[in-house]
PDB file of N, CA and C in Angstrom:
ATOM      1  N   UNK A   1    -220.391  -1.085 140.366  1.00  0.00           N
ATOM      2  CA  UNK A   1    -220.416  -1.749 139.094  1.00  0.00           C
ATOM      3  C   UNK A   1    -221.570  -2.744 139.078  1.00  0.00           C
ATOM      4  N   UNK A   2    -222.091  -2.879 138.348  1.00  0.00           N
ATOM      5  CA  UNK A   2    -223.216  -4.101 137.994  1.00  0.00           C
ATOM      6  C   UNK A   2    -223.090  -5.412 138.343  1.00  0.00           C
ATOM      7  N   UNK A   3    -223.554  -6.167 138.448  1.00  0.00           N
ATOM      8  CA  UNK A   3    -223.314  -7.293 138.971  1.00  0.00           C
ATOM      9  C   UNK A   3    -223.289  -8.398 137.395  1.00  0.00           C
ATOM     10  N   UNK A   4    -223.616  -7.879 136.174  1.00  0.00           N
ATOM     11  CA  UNK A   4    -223.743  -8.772 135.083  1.00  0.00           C
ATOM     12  C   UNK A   4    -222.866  -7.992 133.897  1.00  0.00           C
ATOM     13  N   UNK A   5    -221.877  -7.291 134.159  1.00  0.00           N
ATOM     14  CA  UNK A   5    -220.823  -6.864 133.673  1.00  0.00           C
ATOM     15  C   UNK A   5    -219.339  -8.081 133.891  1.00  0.00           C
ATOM     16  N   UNK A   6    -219.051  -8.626 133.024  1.00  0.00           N
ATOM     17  CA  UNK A   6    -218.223  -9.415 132.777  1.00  0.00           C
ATOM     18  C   UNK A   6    -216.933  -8.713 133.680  1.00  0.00           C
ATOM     19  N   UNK A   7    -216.114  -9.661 134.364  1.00  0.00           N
ATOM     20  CA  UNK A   7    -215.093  -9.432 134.811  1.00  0.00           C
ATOM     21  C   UNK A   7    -213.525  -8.606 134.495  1.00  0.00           C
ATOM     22  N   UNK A   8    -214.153  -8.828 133.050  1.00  0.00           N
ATOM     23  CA  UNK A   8    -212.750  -8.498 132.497  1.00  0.00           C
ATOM     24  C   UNK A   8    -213.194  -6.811 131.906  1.00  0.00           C
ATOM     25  N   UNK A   9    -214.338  -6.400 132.140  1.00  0.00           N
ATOM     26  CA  UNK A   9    -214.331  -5.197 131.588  1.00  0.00           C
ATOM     27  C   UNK A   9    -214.187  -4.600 133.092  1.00  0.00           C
ATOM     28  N   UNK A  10    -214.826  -5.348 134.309  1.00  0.00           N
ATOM     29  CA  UNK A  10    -215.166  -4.222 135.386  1.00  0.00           C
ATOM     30  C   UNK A  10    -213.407  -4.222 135.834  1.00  0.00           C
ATOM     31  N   UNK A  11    -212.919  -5.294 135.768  1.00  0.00           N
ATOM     32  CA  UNK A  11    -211.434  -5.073 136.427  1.00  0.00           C
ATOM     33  C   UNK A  11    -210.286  -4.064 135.691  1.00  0.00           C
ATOM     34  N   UNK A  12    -210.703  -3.817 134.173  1.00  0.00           N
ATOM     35  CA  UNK A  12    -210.125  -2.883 133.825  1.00  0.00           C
ATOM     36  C   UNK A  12    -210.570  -1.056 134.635  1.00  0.00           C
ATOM     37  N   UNK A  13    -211.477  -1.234 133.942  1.00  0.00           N
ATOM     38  CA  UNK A  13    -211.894  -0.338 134.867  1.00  0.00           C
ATOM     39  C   UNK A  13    -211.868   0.371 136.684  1.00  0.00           C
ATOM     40  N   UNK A  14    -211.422  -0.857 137.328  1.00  0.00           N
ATOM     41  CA  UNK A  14    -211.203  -0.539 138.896  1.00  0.00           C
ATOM     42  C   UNK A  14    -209.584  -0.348 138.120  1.00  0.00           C
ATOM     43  N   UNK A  15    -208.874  -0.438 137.549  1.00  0.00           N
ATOM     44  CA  UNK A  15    -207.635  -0.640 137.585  1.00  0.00           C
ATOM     45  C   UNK A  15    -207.477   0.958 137.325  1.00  0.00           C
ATOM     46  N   UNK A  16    -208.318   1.441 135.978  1.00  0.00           N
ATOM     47  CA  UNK A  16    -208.027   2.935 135.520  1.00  0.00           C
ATOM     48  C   UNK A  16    -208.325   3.993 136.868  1.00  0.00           C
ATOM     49  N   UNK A  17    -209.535   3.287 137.554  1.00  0.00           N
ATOM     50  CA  UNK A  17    -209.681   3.891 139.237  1.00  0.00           C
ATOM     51  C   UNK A  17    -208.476   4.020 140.201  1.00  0.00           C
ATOM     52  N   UNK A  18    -208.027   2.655 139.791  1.00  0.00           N
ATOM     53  CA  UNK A  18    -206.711   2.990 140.901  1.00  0.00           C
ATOM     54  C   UNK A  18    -205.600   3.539 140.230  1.00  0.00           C
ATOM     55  N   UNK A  19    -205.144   3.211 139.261  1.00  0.00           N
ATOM     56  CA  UNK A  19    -204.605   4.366 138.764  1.00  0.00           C
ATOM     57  C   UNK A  19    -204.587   5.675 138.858  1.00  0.00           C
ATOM     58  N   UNK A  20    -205.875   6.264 138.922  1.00  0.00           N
ATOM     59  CA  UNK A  20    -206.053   7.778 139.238  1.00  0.00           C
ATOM     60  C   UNK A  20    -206.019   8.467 140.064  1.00  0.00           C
ATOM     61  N   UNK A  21    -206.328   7.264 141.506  1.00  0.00           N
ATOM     62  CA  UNK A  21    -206.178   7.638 142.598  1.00  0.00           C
ATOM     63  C   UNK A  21    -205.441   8.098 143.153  1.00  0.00           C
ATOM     64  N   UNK A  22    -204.102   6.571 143.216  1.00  0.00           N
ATOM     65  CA  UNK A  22    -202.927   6.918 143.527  1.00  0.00           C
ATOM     66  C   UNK A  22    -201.682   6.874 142.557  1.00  0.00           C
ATOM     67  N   UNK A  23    -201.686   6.737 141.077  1.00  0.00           N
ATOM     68  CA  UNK A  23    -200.394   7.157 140.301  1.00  0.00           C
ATOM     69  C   UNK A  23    -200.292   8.737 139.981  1.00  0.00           C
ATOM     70  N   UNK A  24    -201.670   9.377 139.291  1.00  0.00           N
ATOM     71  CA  UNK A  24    -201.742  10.292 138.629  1.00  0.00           C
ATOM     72  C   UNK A  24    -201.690  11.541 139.854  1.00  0.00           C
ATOM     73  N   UNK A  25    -202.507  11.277 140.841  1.00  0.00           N
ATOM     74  CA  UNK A  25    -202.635  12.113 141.809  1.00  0.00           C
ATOM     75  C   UNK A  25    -201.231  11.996 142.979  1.00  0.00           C
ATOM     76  N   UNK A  26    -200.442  11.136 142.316  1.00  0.00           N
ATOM     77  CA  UNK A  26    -199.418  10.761 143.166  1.00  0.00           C
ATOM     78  C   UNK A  26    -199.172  10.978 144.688  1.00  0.00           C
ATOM     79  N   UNK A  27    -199.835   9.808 144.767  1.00  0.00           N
ATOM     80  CA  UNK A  27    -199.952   9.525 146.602  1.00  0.00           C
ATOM     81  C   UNK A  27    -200.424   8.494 146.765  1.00  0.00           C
ATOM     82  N   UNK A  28    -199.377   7.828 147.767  1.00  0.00           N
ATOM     83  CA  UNK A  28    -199.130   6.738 148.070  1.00  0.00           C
ATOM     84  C   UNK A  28    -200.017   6.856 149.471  1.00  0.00           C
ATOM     85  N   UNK A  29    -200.158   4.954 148.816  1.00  0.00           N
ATOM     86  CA  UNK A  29    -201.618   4.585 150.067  1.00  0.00           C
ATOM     87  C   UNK A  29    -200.814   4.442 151.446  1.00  0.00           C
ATOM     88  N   UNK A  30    -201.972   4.705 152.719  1.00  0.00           N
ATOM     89  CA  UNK A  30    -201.336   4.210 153.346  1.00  0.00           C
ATOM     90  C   UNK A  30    -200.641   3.126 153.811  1.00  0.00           C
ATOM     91  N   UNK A  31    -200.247   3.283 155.160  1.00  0.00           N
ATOM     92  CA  UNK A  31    -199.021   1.790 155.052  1.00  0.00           C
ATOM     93  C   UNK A  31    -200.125   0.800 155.740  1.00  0.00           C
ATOM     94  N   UNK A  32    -201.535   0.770 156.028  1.00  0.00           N
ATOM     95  CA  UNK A  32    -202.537   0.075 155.912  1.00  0.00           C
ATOM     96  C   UNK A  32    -203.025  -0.574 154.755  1.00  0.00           C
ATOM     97  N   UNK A  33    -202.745   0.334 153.672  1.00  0.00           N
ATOM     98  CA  UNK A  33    -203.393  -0.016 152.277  1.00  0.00           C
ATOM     99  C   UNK A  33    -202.634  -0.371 151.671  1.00  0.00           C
ATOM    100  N   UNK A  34    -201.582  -0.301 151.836  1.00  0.00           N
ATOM    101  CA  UNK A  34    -200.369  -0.475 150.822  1.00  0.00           C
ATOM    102  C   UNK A  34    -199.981  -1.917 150.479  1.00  0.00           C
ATOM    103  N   UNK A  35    -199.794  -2.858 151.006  1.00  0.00           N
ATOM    104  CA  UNK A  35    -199.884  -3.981 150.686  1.00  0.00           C
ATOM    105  C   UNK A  35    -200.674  -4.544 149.631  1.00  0.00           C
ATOM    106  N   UNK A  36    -202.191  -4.076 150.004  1.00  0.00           N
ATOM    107  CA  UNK A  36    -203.106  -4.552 149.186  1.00  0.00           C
ATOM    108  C   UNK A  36    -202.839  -3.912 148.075  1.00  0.00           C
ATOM    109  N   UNK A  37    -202.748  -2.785 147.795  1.00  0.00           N
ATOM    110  CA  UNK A  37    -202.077  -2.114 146.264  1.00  0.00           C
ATOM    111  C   UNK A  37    -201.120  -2.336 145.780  1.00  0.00           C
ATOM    112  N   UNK A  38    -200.430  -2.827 146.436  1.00  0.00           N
ATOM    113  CA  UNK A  38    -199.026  -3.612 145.685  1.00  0.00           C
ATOM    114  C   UNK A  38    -199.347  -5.249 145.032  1.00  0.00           C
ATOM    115  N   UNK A  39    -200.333  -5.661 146.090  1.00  0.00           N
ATOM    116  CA  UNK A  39    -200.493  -6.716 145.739  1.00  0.00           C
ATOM    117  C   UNK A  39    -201.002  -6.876 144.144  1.00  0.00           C
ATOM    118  N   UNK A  40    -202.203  -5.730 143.586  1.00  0.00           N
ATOM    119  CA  UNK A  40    -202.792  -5.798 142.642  1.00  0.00           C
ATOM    120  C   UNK A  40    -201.752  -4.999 141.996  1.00  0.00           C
ATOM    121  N   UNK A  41    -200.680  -3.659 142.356  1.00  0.00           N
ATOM    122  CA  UNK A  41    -199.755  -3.833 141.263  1.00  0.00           C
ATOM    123  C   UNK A  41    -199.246  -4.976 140.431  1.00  0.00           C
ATOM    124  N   UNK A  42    -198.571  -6.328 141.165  1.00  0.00           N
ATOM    125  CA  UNK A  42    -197.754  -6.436 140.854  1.00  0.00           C
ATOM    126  C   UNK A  42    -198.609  -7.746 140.223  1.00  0.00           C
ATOM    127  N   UNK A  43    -199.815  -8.403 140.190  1.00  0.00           N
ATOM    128  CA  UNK A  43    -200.498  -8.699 139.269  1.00  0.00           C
ATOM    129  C   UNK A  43    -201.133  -8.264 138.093  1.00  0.00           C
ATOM    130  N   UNK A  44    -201.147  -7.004 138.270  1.00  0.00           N
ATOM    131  CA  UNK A  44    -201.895  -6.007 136.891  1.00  0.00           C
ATOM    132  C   UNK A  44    -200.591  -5.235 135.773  1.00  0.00           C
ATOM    133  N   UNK A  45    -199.612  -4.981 137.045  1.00  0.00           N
ATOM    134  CA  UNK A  45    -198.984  -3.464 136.538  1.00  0.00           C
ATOM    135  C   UNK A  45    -199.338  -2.586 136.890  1.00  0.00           C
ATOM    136  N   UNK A  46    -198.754  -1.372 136.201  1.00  0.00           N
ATOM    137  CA  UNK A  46    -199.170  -0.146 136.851  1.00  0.00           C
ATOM    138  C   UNK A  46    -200.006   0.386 135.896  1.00  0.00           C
ATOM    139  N   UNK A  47    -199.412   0.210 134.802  1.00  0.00           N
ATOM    140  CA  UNK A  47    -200.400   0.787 133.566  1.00  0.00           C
ATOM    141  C   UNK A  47    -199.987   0.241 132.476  1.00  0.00           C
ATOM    142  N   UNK A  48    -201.293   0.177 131.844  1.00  0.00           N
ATOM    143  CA  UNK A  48    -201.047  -0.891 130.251  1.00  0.00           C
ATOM    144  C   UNK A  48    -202.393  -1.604 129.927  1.00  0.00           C
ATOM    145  N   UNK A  49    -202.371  -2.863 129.547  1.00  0.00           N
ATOM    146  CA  UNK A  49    -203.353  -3.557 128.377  1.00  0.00           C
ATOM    147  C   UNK A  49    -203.869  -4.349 129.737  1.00  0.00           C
ATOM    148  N   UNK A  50    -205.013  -3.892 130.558  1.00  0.00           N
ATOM    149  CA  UNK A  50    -205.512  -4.319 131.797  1.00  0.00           C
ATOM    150  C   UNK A  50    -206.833  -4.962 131.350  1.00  0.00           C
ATOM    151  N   UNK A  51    -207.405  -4.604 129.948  1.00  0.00           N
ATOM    152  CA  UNK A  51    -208.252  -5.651 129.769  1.00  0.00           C
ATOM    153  C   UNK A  51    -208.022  -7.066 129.096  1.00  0.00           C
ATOM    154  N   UNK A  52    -206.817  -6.990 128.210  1.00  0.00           N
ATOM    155  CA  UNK A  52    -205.969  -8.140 127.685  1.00  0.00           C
ATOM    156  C   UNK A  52    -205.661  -8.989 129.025  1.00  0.00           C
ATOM    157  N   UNK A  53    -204.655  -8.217 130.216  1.00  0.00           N
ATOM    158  CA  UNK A  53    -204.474  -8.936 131.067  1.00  0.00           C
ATOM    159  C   UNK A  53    -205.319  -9.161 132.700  1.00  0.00           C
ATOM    160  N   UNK A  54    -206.703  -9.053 131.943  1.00  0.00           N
ATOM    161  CA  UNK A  54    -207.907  -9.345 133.260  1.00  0.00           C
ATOM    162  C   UNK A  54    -208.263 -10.551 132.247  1.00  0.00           C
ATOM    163  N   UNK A  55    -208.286 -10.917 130.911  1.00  0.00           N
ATOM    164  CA  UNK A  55    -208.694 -11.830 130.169  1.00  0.00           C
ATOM    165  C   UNK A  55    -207.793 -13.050 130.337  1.00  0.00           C
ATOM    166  N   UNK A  56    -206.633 -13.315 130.811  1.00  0.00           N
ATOM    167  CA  UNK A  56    -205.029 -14.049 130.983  1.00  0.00           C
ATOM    168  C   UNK A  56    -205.156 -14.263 132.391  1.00  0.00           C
ATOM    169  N   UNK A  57    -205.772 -13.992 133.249  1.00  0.00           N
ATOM    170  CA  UNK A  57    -205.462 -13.952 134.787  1.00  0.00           C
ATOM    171  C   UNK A  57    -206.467 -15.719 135.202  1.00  0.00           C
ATOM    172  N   UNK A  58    -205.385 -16.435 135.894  1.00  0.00           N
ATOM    173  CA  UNK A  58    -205.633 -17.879 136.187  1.00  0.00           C
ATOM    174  C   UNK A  58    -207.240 -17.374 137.293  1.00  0.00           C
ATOM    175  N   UNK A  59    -207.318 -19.008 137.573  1.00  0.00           N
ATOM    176  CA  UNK A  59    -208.698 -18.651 138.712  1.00  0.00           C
ATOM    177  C   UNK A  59    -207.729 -17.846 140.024  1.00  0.00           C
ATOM    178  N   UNK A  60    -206.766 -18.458 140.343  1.00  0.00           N
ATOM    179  CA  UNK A  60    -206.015 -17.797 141.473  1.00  0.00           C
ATOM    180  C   UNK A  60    -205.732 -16.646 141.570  1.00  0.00           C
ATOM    181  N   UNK A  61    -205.307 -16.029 140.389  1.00  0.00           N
ATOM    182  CA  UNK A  61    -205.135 -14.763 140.707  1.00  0.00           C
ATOM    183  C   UNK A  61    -206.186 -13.812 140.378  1.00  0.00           C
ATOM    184  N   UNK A  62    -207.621 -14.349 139.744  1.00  0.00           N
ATOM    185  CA  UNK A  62    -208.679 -13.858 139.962  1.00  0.00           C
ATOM    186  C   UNK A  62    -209.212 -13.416 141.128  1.00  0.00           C
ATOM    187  N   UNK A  63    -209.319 -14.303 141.918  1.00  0.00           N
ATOM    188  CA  UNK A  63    -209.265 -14.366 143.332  1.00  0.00           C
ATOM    189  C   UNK A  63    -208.521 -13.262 144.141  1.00  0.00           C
ATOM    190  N   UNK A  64    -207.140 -13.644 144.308  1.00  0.00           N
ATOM    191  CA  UNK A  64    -206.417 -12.554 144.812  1.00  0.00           C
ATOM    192  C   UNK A  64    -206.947 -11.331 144.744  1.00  0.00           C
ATOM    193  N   UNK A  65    -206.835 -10.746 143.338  1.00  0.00           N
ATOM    194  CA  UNK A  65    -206.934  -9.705 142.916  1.00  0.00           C
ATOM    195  C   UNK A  65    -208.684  -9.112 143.659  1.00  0.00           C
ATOM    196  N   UNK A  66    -209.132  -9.683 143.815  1.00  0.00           N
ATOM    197  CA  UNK A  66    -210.872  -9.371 143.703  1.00  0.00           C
ATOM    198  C   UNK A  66    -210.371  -9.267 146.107  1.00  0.00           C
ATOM    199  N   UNK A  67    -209.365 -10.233 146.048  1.00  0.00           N
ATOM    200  CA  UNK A  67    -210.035 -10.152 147.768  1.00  0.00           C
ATOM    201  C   UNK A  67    -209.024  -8.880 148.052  1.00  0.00           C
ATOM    202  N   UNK A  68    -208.027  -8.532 147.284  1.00  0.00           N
ATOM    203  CA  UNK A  68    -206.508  -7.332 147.452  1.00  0.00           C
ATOM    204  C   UNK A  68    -207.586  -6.370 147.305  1.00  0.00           C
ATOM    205  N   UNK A  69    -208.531  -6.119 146.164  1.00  0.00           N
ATOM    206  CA  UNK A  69    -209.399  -4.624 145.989  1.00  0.00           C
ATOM    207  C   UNK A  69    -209.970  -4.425 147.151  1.00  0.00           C
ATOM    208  N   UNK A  70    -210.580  -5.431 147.808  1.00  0.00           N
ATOM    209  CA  UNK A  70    -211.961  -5.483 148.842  1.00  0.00           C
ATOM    210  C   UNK A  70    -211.204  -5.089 150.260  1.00  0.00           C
ATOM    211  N   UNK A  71    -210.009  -5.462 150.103  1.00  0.00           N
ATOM    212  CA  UNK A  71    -208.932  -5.310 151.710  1.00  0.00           C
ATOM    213  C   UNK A  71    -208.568  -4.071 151.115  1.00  0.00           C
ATOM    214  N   UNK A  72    -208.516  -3.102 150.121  1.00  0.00           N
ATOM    215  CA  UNK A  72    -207.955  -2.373 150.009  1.00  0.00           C
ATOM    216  C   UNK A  72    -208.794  -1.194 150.143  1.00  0.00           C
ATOM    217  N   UNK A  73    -210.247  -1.549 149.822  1.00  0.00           N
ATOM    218  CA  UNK A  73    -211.228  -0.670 149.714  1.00  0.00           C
ATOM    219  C   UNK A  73    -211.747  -0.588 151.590  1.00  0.00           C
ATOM    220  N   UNK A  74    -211.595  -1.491 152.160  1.00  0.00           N
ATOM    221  CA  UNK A  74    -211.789  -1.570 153.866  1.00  0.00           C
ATOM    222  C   UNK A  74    -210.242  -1.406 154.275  1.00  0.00           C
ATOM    223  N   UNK A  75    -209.307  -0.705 154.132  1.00  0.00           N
ATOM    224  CA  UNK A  75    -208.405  -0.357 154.841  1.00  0.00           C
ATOM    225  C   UNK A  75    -208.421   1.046 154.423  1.00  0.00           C
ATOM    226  N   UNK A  76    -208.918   1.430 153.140  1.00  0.00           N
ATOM    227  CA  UNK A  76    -208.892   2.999 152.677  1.00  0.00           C
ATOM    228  C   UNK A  76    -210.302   3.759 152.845  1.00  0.00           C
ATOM    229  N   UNK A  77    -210.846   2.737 153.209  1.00  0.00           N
ATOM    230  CA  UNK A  77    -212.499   3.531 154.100  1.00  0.00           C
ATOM    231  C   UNK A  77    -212.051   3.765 155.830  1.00  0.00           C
ATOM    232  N   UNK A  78    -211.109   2.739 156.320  1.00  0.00           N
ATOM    233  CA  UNK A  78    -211.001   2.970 157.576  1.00  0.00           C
ATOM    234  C   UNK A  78    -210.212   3.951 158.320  1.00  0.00           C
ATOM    235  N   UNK A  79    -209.308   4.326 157.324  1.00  0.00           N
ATOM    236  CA  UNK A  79    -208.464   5.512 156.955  1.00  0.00           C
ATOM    237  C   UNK A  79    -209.156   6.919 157.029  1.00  0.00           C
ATOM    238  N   UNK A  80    -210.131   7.115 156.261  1.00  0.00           N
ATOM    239  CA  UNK A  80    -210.850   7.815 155.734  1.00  0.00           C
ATOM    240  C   UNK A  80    -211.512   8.140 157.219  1.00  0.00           C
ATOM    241  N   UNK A  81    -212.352   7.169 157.478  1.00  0.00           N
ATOM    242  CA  UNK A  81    -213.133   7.221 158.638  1.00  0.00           C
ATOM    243  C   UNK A  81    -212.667   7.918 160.183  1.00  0.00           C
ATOM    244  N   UNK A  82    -211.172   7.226 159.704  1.00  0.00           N
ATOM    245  CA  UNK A  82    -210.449   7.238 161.280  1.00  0.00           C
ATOM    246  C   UNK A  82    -209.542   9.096 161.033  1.00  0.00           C
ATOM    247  N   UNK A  83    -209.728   9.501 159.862  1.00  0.00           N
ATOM    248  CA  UNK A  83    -209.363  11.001 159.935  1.00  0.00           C
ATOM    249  C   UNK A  83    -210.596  11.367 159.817  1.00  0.00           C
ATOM    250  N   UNK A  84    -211.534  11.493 159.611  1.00  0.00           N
ATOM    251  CA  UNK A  84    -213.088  12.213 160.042  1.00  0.00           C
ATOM    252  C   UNK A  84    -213.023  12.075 161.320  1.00  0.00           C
ATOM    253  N   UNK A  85    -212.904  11.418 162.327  1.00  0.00           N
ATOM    254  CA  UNK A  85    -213.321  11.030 163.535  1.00  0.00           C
ATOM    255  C   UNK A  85    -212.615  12.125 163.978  1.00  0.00           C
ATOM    256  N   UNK A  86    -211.328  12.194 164.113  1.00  0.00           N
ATOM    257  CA  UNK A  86    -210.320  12.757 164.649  1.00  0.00           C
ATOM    258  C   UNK A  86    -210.799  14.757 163.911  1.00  0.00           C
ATOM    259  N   UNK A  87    -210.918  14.839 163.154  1.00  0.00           N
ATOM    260  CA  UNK A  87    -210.979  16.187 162.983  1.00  0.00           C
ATOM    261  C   UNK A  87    -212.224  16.832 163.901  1.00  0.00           C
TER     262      UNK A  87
END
């Protein structure tokens, strides 16, 4: 994502990402990742008005949410990595 894209559009957007990933394609992260996806569940939801509520979100849970993606995106690369290795 751009670096001068306002917050509240790019977080909708990672949200419709994770959504697709793991609701639609239904599969659950691992139990590495899983935390961190719960974490941003249960600040976002699962699905709904994610740019209304990226616009409502305090500095704190700005935060959260931005360090839950980044732990979530380095526990589901390491995942990734650690079944390449192995095959």
């Amino acid at each position: 994502m751009l670096p001068d894209v306002p917050f509240e559009k790019k977080l909708p957007a990672a949200m419709a990402e994770l959504f697709h990933a793991f609701e639609i394609a239904m599969k659950t992260p691992s139990e590495s990742a899983f935390g961190h996806y719960d974490k941003i569940a249960q600040i976002m939801g699962h699905e709904g008005q994610w740019q209304e509520r990226a616009a409502t979100l305090t500095p704190s849970q700005r935060n959260d949410i931005i360090t839950a993606f980044w732990e979530l995106d380095r526990a589901v690369s390491r995942d990734y990595f650690s079944y390449e290795a192995r095959r």
